[in-house]
C-alpha atoms as a PDB file:
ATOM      1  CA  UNK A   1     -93.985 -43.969  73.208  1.00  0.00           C
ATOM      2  CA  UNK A   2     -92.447 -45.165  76.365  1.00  0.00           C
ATOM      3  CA  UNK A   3     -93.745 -44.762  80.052  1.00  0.00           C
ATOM      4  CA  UNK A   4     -90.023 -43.733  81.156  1.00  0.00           C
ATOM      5  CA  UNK A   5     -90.447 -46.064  84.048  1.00  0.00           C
ATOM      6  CA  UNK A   6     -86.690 -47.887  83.834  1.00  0.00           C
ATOM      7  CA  UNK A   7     -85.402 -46.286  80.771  1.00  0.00           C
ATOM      8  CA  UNK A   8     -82.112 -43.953  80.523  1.00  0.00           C
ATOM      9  CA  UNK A   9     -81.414 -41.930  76.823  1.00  0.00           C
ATOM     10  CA  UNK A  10     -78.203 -41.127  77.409  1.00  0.00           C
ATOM     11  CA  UNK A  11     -76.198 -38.732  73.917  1.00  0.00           C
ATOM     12  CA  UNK A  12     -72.448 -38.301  73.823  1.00  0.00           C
ATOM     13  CA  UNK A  13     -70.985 -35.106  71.439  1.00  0.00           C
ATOM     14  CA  UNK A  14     -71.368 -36.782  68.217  1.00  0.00           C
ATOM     15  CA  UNK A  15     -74.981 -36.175  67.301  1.00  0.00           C
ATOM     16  CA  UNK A  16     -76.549 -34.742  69.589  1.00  0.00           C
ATOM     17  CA  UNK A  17     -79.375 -33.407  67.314  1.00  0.00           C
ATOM     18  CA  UNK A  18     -80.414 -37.066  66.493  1.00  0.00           C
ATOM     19  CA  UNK A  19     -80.515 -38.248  70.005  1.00  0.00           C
ATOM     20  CA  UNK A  20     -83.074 -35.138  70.504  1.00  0.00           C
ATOM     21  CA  UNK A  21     -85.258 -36.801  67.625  1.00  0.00           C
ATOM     22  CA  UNK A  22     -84.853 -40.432  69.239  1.00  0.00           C
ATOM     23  CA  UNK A  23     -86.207 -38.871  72.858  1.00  0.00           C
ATOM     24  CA  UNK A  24     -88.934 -36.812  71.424  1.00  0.00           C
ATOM     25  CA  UNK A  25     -90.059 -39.799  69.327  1.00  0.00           C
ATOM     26  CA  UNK A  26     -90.252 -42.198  72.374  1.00  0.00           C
ATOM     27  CA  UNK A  27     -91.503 -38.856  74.763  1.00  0.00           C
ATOM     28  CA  UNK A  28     -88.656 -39.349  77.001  1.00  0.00           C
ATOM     29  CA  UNK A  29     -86.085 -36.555  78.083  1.00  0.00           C
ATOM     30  CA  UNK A  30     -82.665 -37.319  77.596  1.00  0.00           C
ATOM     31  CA  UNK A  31     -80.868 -38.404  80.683  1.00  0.00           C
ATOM     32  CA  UNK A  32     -78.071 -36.221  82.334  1.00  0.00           C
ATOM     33  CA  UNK A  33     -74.237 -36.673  81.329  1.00  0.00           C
ATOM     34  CA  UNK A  34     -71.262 -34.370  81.440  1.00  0.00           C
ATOM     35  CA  UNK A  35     -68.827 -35.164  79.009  1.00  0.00           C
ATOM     36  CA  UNK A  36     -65.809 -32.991  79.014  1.00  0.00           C
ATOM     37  CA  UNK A  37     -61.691 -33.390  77.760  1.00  0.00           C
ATOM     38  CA  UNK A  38     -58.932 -32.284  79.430  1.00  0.00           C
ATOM     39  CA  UNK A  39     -56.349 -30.071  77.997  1.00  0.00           C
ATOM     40  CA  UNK A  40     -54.466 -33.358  76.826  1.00  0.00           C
ATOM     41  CA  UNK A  41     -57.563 -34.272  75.073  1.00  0.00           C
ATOM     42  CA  UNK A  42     -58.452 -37.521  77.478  1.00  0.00           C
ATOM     43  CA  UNK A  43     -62.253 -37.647  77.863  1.00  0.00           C
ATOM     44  CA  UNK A  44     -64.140 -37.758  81.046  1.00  0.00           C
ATOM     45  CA  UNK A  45     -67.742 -38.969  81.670  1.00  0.00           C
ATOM     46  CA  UNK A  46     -70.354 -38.011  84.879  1.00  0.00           C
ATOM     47  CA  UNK A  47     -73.462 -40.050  84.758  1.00  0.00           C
ATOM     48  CA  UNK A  48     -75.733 -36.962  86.513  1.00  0.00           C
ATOM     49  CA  UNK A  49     -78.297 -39.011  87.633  1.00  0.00           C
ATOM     50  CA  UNK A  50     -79.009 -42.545  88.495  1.00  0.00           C
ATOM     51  CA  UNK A  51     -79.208 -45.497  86.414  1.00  0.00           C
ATOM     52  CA  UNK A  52     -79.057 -48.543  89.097  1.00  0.00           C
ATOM     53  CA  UNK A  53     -81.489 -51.448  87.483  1.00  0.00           C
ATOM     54  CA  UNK A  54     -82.554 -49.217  84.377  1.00  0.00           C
ATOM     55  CA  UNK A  55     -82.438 -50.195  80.871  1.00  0.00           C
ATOM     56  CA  UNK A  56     -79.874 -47.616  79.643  1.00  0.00           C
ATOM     57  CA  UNK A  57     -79.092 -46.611  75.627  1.00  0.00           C
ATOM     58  CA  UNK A  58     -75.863 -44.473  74.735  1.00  0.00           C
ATOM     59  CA  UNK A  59     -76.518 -43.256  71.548  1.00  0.00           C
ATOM     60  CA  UNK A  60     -73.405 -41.700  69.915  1.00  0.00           C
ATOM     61  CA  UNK A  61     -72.136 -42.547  66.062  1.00  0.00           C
ATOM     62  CA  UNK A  62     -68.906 -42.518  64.566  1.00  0.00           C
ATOM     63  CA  UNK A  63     -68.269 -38.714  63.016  1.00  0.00           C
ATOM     64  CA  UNK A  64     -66.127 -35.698  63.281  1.00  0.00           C
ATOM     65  CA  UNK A  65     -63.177 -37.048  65.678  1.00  0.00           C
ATOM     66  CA  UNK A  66     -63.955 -40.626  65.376  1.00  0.00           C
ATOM     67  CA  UNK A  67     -61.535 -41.237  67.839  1.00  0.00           C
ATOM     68  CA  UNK A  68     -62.916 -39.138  70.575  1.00  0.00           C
ATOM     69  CA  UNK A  69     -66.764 -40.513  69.923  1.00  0.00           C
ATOM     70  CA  UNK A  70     -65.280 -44.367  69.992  1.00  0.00           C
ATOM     71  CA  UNK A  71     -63.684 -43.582  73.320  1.00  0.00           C
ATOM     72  CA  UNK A  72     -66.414 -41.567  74.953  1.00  0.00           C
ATOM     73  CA  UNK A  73     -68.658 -44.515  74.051  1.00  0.00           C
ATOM     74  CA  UNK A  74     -66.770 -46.870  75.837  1.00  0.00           C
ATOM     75  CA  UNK A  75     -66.150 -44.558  78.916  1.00  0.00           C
ATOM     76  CA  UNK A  76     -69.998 -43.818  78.765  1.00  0.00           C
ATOM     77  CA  UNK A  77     -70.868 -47.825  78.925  1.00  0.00           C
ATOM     78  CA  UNK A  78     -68.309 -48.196  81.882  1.00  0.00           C
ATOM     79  CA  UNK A  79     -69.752 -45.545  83.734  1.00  0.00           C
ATOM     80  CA  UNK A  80     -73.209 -47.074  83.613  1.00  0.00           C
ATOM     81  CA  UNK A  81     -71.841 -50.759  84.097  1.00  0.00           C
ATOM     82  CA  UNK A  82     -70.378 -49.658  87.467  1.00  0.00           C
ATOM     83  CA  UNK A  83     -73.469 -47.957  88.232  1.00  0.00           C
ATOM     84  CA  UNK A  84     -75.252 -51.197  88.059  1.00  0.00           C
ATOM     85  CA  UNK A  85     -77.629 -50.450  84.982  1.00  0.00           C
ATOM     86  CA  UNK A  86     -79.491 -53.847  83.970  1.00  0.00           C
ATOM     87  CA  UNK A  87     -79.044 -53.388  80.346  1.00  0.00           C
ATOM     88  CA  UNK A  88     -76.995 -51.540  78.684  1.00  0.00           C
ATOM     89  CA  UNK A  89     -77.251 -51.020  74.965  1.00  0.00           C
ATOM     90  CA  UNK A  90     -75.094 -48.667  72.371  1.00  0.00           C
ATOM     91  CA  UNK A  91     -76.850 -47.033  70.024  1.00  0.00           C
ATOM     92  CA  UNK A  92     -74.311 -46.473  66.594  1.00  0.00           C
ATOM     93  CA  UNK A  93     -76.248 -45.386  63.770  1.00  0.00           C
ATOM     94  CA  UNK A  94     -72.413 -44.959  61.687  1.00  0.00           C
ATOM     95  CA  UNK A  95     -70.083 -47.680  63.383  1.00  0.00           C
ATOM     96  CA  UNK A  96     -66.604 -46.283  63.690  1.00  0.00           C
ATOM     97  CA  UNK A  97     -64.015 -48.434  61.262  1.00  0.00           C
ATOM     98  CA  UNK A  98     -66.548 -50.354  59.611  1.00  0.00           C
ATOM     99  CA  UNK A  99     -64.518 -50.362  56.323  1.00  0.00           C
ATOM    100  CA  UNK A 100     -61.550 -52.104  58.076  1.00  0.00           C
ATOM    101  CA  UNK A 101     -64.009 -55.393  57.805  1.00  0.00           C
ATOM    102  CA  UNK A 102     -61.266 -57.601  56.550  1.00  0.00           C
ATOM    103  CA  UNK A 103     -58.036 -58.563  56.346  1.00  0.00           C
ATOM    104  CA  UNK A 104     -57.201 -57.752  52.503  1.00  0.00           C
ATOM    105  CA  UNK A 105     -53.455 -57.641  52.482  1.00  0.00           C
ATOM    106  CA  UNK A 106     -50.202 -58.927  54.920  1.00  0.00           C
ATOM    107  CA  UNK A 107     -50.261 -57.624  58.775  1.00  0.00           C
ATOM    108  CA  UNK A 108     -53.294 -56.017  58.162  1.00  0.00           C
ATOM    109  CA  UNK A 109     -55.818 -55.796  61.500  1.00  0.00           C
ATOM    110  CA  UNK A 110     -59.696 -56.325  61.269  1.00  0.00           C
ATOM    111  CA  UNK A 111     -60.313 -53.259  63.377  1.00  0.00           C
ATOM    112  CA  UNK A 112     -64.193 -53.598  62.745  1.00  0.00           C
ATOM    113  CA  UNK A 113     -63.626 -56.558  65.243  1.00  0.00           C
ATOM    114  CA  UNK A 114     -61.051 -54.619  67.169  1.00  0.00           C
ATOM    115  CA  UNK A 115     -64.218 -51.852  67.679  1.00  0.00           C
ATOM    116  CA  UNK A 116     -66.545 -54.459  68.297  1.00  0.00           C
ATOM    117  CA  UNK A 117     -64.767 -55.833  71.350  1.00  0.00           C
ATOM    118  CA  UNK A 118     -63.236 -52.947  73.091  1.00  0.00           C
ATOM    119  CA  UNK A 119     -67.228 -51.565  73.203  1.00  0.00           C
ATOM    120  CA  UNK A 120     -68.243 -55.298  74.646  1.00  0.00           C
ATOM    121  CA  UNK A 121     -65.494 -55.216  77.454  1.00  0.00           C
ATOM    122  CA  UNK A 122     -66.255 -51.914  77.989  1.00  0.00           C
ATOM    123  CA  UNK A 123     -69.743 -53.553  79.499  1.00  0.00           C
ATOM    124  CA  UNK A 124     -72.248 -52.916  76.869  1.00  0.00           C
ATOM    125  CA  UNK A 125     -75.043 -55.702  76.173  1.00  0.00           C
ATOM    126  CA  UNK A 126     -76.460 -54.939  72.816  1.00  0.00           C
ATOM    127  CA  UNK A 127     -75.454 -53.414  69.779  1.00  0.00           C
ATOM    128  CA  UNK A 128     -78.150 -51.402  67.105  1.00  0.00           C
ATOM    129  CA  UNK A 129     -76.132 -49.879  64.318  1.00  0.00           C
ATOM    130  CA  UNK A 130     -77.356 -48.878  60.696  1.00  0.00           C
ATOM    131  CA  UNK A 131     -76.057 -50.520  57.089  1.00  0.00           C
ATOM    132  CA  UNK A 132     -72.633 -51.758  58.079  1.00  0.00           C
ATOM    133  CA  UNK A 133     -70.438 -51.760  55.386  1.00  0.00           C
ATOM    134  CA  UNK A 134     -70.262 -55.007  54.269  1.00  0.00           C
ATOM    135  CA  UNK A 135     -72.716 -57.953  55.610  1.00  0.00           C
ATOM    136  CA  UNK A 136     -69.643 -60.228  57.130  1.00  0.00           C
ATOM    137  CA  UNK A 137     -69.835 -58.141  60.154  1.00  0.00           C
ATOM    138  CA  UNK A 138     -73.138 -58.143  60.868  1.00  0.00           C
ATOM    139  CA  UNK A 139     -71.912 -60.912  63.070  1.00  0.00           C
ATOM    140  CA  UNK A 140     -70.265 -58.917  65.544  1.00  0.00           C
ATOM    141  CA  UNK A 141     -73.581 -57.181  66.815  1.00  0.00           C
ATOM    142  CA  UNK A 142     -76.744 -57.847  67.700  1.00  0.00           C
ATOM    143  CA  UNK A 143     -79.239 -55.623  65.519  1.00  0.00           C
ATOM    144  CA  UNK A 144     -77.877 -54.516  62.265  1.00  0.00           C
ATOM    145  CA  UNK A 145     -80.488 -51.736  61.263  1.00  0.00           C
ATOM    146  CA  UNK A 146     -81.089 -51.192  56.869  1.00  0.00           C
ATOM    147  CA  UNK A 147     -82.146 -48.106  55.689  1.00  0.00           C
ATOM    148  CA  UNK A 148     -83.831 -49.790  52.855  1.00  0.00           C
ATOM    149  CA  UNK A 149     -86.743 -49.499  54.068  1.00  0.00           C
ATOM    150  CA  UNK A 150     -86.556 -45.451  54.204  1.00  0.00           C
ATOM    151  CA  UNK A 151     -84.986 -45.522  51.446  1.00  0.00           C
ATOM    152  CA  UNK A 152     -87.812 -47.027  48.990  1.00  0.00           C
ATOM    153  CA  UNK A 153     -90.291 -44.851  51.306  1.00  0.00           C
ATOM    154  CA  UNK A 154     -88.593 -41.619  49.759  1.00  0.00           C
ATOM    155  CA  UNK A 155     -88.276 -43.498  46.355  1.00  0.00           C
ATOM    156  CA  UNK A 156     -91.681 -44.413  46.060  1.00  0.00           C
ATOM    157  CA  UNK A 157     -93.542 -40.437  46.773  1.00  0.00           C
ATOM    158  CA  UNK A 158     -90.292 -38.780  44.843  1.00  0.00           C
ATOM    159  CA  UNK A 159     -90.412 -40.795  41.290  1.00  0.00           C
ATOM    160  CA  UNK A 160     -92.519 -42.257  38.715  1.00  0.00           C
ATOM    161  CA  UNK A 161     -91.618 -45.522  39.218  1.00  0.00           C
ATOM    162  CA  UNK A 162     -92.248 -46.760  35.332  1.00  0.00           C
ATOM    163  CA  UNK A 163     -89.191 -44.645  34.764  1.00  0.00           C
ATOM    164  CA  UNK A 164     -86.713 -45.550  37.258  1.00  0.00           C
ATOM    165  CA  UNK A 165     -83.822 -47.816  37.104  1.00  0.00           C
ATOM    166  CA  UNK A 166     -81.997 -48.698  40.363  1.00  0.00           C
ATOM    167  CA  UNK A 167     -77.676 -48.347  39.817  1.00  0.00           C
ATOM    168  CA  UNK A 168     -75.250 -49.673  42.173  1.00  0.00           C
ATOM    169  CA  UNK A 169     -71.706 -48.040  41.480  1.00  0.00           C
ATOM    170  CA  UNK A 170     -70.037 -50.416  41.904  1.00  0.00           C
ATOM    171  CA  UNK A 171     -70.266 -54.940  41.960  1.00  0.00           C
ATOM    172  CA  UNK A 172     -70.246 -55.077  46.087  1.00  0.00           C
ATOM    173  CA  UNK A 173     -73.294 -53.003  46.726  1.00  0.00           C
ATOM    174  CA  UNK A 174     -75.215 -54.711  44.069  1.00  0.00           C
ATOM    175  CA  UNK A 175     -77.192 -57.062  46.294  1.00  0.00           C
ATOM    176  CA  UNK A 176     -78.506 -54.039  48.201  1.00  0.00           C
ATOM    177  CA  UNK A 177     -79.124 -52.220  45.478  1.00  0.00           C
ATOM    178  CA  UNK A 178     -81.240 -54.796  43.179  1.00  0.00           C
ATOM    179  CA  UNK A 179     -82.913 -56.106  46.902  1.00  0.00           C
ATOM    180  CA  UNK A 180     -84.796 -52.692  46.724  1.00  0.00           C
ATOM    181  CA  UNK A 181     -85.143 -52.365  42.857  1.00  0.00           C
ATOM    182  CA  UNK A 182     -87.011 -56.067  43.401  1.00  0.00           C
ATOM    183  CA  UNK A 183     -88.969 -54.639  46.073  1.00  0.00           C
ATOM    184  CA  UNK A 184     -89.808 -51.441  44.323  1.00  0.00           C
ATOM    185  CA  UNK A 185     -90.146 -53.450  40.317  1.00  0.00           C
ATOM    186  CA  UNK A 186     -87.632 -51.560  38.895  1.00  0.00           C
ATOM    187  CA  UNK A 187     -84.911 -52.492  36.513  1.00  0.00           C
ATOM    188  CA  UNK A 188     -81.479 -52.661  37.812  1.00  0.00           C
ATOM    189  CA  UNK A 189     -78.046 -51.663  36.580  1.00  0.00           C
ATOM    190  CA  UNK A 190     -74.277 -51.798  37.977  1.00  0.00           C
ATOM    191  CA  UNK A 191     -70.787 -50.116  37.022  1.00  0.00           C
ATOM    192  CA  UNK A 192     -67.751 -52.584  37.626  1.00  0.00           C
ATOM    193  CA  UNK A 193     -65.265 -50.112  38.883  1.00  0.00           C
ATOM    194  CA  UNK A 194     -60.931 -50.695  39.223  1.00  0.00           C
ATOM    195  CA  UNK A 195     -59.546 -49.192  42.295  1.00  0.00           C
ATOM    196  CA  UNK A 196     -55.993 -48.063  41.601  1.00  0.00           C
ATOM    197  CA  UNK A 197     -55.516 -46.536  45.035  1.00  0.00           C
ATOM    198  CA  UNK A 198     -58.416 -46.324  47.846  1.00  0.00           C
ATOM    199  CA  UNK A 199     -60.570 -43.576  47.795  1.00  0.00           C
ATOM    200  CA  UNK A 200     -59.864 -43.545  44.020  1.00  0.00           C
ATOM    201  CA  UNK A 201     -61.432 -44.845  41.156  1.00  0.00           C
ATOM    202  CA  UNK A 202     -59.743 -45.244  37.464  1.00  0.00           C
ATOM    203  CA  UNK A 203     -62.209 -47.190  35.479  1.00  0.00           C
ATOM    204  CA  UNK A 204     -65.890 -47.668  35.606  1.00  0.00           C
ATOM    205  CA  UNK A 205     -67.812 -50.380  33.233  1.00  0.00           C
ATOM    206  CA  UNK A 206     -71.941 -49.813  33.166  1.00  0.00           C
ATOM    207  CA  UNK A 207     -73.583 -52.987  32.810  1.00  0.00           C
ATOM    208  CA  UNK A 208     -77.668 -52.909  32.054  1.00  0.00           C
ATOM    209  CA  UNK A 209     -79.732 -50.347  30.046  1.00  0.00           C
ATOM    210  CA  UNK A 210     -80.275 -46.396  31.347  1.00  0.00           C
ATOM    211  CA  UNK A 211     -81.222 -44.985  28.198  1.00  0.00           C
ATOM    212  CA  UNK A 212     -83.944 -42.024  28.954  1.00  0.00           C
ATOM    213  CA  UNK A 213     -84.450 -43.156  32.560  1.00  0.00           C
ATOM    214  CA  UNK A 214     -84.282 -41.655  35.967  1.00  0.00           C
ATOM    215  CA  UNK A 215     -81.239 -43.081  37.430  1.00  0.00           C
ATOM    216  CA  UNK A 216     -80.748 -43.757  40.816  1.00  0.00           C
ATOM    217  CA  UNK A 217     -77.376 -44.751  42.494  1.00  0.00           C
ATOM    218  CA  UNK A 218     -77.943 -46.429  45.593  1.00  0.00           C
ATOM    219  CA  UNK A 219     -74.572 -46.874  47.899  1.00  0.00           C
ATOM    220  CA  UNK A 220     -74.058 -47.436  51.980  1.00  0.00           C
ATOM    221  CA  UNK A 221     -71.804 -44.458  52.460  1.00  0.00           C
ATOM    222  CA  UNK A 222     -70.440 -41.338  49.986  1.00  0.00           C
ATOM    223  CA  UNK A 223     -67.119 -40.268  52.022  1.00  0.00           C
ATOM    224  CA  UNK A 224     -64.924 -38.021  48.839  1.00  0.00           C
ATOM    225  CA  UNK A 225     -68.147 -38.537  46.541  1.00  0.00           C
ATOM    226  CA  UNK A 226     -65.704 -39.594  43.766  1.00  0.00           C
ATOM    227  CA  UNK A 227     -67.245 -42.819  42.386  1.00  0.00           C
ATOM    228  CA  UNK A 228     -70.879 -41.512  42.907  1.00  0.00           C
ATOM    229  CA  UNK A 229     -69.871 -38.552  40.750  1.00  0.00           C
ATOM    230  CA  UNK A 230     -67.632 -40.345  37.924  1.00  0.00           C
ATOM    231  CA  UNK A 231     -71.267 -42.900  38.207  1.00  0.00           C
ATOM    232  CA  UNK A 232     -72.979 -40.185  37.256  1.00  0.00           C
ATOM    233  CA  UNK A 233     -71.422 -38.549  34.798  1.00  0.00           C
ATOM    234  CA  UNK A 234     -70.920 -42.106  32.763  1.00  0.00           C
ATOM    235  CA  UNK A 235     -74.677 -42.433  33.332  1.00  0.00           C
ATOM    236  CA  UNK A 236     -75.360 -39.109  31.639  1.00  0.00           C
ATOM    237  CA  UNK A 237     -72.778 -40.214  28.758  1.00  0.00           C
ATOM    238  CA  UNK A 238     -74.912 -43.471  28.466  1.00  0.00           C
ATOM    239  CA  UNK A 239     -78.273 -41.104  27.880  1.00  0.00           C
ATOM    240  CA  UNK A 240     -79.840 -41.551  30.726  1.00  0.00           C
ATOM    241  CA  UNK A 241     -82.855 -38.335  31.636  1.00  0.00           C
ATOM    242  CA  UNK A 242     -81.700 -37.665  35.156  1.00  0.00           C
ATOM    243  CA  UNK A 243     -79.583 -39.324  38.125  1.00  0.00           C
ATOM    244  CA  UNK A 244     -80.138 -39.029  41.656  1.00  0.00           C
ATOM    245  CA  UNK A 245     -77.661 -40.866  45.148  1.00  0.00           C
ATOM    246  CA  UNK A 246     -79.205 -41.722  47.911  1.00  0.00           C
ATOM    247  CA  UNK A 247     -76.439 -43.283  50.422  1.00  0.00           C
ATOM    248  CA  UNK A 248     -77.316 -44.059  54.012  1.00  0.00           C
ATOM    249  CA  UNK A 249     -74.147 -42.387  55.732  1.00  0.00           C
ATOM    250  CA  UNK A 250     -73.228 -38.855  54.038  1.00  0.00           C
ATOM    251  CA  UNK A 251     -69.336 -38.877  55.338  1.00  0.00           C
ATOM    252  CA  UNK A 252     -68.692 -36.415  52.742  1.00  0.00           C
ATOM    253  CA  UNK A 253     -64.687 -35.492  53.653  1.00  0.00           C
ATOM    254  CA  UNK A 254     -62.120 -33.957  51.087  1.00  0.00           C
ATOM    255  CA  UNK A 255     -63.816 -32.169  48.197  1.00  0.00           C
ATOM    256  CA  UNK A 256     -66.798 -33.869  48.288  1.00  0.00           C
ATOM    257  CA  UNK A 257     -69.255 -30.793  48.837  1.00  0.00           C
ATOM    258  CA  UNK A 258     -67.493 -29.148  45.589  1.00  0.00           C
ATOM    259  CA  UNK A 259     -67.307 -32.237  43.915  1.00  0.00           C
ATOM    260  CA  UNK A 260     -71.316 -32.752  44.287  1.00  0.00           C
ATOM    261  CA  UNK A 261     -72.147 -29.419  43.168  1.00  0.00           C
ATOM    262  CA  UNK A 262     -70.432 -29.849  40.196  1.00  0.00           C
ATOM    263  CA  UNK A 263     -71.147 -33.036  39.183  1.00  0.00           C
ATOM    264  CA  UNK A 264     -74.367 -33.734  37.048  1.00  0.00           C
ATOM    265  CA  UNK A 265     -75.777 -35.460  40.280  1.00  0.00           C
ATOM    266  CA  UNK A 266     -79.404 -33.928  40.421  1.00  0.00           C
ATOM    267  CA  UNK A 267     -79.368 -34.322  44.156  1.00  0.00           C
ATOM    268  CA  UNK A 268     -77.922 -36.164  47.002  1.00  0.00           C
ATOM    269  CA  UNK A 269     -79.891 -37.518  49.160  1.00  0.00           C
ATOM    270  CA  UNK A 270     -78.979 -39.285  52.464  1.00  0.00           C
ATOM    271  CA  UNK A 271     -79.865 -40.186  56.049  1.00  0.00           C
ATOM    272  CA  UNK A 272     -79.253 -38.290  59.169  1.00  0.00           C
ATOM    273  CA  UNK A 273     -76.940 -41.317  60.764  1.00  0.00           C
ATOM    274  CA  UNK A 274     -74.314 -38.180  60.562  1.00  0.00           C
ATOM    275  CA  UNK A 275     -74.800 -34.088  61.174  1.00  0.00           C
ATOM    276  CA  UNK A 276     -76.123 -32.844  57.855  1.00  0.00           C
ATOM    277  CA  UNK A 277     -76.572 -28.942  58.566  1.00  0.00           C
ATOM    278  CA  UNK A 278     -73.135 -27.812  57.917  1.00  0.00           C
ATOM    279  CA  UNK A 279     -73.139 -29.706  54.459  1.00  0.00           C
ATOM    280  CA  UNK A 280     -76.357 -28.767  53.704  1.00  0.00           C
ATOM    281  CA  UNK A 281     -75.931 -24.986  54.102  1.00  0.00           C
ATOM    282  CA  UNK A 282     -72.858 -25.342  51.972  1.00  0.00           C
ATOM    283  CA  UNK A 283     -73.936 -27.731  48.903  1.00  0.00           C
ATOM    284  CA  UNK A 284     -77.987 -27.215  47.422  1.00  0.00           C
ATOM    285  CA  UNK A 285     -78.424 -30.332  46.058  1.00  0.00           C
ATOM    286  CA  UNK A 286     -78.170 -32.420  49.761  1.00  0.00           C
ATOM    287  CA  UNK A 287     -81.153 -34.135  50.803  1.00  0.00           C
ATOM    288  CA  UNK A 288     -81.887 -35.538  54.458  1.00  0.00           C
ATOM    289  CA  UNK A 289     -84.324 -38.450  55.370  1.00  0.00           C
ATOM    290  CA  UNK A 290     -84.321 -39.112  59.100  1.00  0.00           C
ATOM    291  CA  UNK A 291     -83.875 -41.994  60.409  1.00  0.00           C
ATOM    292  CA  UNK A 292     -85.060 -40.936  64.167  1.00  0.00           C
ATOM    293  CA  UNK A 293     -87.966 -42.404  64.425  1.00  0.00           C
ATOM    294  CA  UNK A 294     -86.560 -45.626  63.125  1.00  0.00           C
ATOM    295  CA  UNK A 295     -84.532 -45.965  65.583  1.00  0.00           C
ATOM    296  CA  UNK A 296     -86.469 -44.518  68.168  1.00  0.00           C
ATOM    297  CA  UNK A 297     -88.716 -47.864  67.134  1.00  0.00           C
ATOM    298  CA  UNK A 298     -86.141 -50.565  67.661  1.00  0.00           C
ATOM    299  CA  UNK A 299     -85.217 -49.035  71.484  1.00  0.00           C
ATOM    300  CA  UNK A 300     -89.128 -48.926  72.324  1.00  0.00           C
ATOM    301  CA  UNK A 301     -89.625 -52.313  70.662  1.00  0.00           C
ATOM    302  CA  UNK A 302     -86.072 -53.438  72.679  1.00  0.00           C
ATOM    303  CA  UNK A 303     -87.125 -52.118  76.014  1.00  0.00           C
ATOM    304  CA  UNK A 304     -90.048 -53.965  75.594  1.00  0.00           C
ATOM    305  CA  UNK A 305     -89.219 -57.168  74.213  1.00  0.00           C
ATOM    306  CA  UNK A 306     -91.268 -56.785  70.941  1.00  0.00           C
ATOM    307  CA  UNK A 307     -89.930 -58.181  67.276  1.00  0.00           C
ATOM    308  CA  UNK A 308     -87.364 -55.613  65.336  1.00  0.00           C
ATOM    309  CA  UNK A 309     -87.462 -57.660  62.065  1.00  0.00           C
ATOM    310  CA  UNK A 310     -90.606 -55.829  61.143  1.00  0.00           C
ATOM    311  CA  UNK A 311     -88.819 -52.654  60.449  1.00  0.00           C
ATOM    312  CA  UNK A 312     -86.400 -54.402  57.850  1.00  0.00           C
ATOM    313  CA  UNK A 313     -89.188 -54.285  55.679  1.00  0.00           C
ATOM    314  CA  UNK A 314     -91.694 -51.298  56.735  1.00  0.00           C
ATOM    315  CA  UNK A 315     -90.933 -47.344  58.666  1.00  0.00           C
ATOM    316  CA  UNK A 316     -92.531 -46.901  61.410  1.00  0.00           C
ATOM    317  CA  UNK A 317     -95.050 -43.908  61.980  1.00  0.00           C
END
């Protein structure tokens, strides 16, 4: 818990809910903003209160109108730069574009990097964000959260571990996903998928043994659901007894709510990094660990100058 001597919570529209969870973990009120848009849609920002020499955190993540969260971010930072705050750090539990990581064809632009820059002009100091998409970019910021951690936390009071395998759907995730069935002395398994088109998968190849196990498919983000669903269905052609998802961001656009609650997916579990209540109350088989008091953690331990790297291996209580 924090004394509140120095330290600003600020919350744009994104998430509000989990910048409530942050405060009341560190027993700090969040700090007055007015964020409103103008019938043209621009966005303006009034810092209420002041934030001259304080150590200030903007927590806001990209969802919903990604657009609108990126800008009111930046306009956020700008407003306490100018207001002479000592520190100012951005708090991003989903970073907006983090898929555009590289440049995989002609002409294409790394707009990860694009992201990354217009939010350090903008003023902002440090960085805390939650699984990027792919570890090249952890690079651009200065404290790339896991959810690993939580993650084997909900494995390890959910399952009997002697009959768990860990599955990664598809050959880019497996280093996350055998780094937690190492940690939790599991066996591992992978699918080795062919892309036609983004956002759609033709072929998936299982590689390991699932026969009469609990399978779990472990991802960084389910955004239409399709490959953890086609996963899951080839498991349950392969014999395995059940198979769970648990993904750190739960995008979950298109069809994805009627794809899960058709699929053979027991349940989907993710983290609060996005607003879960809507999908939730619309598809039974979600799940939601929260991830608050994690990050509540890394801005006490910030503010304060303490170590982060414990929490890449432990939750905090």
């Amino acid at each position: 818990m924090l004394n509140g001597t120095g330290v600003k919570i600020f919350t744009g529209t994104s998430h509000p809910e989990l910048a409530e969870i942050i405060a009341r973990r560190l027993g700090l009120p969040l700090a007055k903003a007015d964020v409103t848009k103008s019938g043209i849609g621009e966005t303006s920002v009034r810092i209420a209160e002041s934030v001259r020499e304080n150590d200030v955190y903007i927590i806001n993540t990209g969802c919903g109108a990604v657009n609108t969260s990126l800008m009111e971010l930046c306009i956020m930072i700008h407003a306490c730069k100018i207001a002479s705050a000592k520190r100012i750090t951005a708090v991003v539990p989903l970073f907006p574009y983090a898929r555009q990581d590289k440049k995989d064809k002609s002409r294409a632009p790394i707009t990860a990097k694009l992201v990354a820059n217009m939010i350090q002009k903008a003023g902002c100091d440090h960085v805390i964000t939650m699984d990027l998409h792919a570890s090249q970019i952890q690079g651009f910021f200065d404290v790339p959260l896991f959810a690993e951690p939580s993650s084997i936390l909900y494995i390890r009071t959910h399952f009997d571990l002697q009959n768990v395998v860990i599955v990664s759907p598809d050959a880019g995730g497996a280093k996350r996903a055998t780094s937690i069935a190492d940690r939790l002395g599991v066996d591992f398994a992978l699918f080795h998928k062919e892309r036609k088109k983004a956002n759609s998968v033709s072929r998936m190849v299982l590689v390991g043994h699932v026969k009469d196990k609990v399978a779990i498919l472990i991802d960084d983000m389910a955004d239409t659901s399709g490959t953890l669903c086609l996963a899951a269905h080839h498991l349950t052609e392969a014999g395995v007894a059940k198979v769970y998802a648990i993904v750190t961001h739960g995008i979950l656009s298109g069809d994805a709510l009627e794809n899960i609650e058709k699929s053979v997916l027991e349940k989907l579990i993710v983290t609060n990094t996005l607003p879960q209540k809507e999908n939730q109350a619309k598809c039974s088989k979600i799940e939601v660990i929260d991830i608050g008091p994690v990050l509540g953690e890394v801005i006490r331990r910030s503010h304060y100058g303490e170590s982060v790297s414990k929490l890449f291996h432990e939750v905090p209580y």
